[in-house]
N, C-alpha and C. Protein backbone atom coordinates (compact mmCIF):
# COMPACT_ATOMS: atom_id res chain seq x y z
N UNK A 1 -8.57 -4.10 4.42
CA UNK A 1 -7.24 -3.66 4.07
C UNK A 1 -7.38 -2.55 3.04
N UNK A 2 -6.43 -1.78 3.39
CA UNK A 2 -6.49 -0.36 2.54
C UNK A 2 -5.21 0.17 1.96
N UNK A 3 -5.17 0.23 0.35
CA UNK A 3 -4.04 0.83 -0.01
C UNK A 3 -4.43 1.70 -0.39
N UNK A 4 -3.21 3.23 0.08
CA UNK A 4 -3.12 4.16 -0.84
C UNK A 4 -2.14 4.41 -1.79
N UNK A 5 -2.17 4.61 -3.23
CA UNK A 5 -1.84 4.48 -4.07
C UNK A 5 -1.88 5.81 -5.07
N UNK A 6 -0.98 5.41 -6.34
CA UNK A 6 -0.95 6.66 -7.10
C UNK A 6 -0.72 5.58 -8.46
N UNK A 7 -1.76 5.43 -9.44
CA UNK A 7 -1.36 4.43 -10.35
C UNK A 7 -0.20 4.72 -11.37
N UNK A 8 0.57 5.80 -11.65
CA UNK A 8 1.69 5.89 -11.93
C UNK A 8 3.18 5.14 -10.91
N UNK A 9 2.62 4.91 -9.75
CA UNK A 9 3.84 5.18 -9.04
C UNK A 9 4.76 3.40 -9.00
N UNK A 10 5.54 3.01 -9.52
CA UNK A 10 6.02 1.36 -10.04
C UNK A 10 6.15 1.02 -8.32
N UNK A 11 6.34 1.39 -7.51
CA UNK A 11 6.57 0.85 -6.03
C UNK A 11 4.99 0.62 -5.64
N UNK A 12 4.42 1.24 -5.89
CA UNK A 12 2.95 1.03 -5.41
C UNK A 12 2.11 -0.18 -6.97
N UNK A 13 2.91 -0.01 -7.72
CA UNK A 13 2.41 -1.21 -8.44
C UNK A 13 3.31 -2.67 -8.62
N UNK A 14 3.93 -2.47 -7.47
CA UNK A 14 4.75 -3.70 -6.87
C UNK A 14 3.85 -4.23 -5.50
N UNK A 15 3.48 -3.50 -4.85
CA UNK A 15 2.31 -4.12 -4.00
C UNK A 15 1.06 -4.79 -4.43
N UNK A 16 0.68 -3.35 -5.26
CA UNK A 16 -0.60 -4.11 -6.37
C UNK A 16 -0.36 -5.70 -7.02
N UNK A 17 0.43 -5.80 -7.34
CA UNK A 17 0.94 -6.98 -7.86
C UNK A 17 1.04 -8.64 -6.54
N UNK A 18 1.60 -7.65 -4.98
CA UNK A 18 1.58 -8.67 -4.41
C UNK A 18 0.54 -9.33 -3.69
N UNK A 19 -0.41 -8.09 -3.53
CA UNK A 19 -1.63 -8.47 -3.03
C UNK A 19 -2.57 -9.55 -3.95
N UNK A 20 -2.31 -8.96 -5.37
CA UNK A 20 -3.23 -10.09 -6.35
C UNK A 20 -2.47 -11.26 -6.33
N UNK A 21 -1.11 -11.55 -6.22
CA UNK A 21 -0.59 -12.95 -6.00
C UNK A 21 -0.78 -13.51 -4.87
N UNK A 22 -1.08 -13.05 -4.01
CA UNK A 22 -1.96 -13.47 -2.72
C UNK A 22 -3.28 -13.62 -2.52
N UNK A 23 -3.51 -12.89 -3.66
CA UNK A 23 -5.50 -13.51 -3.83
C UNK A 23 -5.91 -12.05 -2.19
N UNK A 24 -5.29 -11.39 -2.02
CA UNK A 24 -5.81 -10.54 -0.61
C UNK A 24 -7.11 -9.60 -1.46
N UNK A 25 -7.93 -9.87 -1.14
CA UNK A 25 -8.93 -8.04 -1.08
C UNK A 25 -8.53 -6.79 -0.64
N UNK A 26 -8.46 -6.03 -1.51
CA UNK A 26 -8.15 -5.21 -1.15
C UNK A 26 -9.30 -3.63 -1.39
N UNK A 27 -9.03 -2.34 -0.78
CA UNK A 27 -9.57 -1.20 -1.15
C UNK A 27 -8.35 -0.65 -1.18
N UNK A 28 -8.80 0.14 -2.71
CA UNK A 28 -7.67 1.32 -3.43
C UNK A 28 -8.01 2.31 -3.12
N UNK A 29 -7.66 3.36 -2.17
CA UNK A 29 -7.51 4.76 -2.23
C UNK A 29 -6.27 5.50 -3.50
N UNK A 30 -6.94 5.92 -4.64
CA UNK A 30 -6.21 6.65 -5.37
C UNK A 30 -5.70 8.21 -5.01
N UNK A 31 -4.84 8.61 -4.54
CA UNK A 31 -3.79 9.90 -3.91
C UNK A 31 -3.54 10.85 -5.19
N UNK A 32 -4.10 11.86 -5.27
CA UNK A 32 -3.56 13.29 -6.15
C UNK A 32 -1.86 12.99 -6.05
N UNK A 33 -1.62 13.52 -7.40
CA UNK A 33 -0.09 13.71 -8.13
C UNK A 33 0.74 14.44 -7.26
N UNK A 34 0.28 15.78 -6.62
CA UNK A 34 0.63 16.19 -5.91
C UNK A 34 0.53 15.99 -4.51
N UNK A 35 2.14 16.00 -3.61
CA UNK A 35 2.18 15.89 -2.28
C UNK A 35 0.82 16.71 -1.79
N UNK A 36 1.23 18.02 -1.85
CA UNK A 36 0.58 18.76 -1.14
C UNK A 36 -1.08 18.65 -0.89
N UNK A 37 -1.70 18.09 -2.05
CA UNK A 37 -2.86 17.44 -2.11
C UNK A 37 -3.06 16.10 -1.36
N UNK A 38 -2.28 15.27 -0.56
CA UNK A 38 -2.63 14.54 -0.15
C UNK A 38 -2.80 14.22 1.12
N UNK A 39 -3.72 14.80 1.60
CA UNK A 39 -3.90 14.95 2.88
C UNK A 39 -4.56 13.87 3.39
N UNK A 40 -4.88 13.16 2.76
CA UNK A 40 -6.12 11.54 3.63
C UNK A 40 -4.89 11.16 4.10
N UNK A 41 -3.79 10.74 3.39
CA UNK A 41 -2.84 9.61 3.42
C UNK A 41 -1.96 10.12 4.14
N UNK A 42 -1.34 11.51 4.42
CA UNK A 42 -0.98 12.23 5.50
C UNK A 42 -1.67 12.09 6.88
N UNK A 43 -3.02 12.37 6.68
CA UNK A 43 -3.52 11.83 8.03
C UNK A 43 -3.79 10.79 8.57
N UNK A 44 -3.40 9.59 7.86
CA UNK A 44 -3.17 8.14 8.22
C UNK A 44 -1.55 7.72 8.28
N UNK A 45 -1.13 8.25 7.64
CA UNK A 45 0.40 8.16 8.28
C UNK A 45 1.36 8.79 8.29
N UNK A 46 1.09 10.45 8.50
CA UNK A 46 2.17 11.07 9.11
C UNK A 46 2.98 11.64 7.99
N UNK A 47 3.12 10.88 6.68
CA UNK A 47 3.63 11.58 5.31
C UNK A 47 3.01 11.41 3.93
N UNK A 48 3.37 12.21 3.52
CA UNK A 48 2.94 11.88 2.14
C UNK A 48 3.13 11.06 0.72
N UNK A 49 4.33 10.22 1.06
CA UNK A 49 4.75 9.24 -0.07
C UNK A 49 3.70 8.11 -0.07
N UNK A 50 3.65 7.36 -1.53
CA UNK A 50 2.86 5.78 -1.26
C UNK A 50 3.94 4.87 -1.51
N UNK A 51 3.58 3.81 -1.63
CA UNK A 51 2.53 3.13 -1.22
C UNK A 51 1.93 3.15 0.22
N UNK A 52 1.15 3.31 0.84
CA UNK A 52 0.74 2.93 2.27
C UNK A 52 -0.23 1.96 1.91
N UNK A 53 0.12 0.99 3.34
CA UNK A 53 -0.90 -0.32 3.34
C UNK A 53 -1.15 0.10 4.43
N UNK A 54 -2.83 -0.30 4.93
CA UNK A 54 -3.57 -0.11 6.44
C UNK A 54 -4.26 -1.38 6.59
N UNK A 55 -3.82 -2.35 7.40
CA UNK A 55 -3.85 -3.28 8.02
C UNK A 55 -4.81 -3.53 9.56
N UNK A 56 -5.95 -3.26 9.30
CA UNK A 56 -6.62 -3.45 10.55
C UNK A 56 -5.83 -2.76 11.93
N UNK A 57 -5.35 -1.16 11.69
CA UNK A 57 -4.75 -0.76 12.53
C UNK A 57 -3.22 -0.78 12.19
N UNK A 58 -2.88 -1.11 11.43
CA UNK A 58 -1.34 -1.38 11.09
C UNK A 58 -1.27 -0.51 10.08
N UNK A 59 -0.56 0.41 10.03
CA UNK A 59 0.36 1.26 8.78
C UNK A 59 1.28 1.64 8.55
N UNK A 60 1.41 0.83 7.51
CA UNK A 60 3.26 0.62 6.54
C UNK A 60 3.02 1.75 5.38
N UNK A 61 4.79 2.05 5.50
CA UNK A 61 4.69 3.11 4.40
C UNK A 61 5.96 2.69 3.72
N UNK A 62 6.35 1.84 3.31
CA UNK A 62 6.83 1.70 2.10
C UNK A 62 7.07 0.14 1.35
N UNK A 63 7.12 0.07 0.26
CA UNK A 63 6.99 -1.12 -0.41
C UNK A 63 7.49 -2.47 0.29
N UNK A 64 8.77 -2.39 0.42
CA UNK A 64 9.70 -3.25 1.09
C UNK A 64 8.86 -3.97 2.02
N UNK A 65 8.96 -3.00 3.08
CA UNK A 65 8.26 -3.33 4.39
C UNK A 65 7.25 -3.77 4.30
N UNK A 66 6.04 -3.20 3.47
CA UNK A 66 4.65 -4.12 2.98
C UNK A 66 4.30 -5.03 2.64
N UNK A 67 5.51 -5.23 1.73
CA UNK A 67 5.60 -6.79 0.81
C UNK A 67 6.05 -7.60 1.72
N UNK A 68 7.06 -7.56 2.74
CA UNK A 68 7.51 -8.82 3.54
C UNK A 68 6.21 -8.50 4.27
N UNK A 69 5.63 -7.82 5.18
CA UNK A 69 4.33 -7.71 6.12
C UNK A 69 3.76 -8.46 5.35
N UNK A 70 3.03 -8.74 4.30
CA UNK A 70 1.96 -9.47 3.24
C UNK A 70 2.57 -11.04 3.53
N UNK A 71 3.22 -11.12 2.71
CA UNK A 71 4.39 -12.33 2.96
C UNK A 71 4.13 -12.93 4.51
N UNK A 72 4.81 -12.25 4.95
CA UNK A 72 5.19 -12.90 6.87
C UNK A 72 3.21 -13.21 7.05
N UNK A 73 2.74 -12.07 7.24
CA UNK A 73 1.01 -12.25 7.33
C UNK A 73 0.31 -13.19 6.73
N UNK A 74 0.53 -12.93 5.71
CA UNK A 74 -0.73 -13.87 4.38
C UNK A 74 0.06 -14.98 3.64
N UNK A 75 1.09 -15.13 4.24
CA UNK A 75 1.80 -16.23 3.28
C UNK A 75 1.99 -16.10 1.80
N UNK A 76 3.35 -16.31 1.74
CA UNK A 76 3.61 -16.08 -0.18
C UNK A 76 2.95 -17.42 -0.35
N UNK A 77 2.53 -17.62 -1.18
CA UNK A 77 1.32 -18.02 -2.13
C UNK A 77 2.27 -18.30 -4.10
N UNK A 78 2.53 -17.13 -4.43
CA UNK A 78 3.06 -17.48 -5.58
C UNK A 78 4.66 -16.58 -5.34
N UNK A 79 5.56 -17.61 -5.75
CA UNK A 79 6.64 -16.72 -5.81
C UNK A 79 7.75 -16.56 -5.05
């Protein structure tokens, strides 16, 4: 599992948060400040905002949607 991330960004440290209450492993891809610099995470899903989660083929791009995906997937655990 793969997040990309921007450690300023509070939506992407609302995932961070749900993955560790789930005990999930994860890999952090950290994303430049700037859009225009972010081309990995563009080429995994089409735009440039985070949070993106990559799911063994699965990619979500925004918090909401990630957090219930985690949830529905991995079972809430705490919370």
């Amino acid at each position: 599992m793969t997040l990309y991330d921007l450690a300023a960004c509070p939506y992407c440290r609302m995932v961070r948060d749900r993955l560790e209450a789930l005990g999930i492993a994860y890999d952090l891809i950290a994303v430049p400040p700037r859009h225009a610099e972010r081309t990995e995470v563009f080429r995994v899903s089409g735009q440039t905002y985070v949070p993106v989660l990559v799911d063994e083929g699965i990619v979500l791009d925004d918090e909401d949607k990630i957090i219930q995906y985690l949830d529905t997937t991995y079972g809430r655990r705490n919370g």
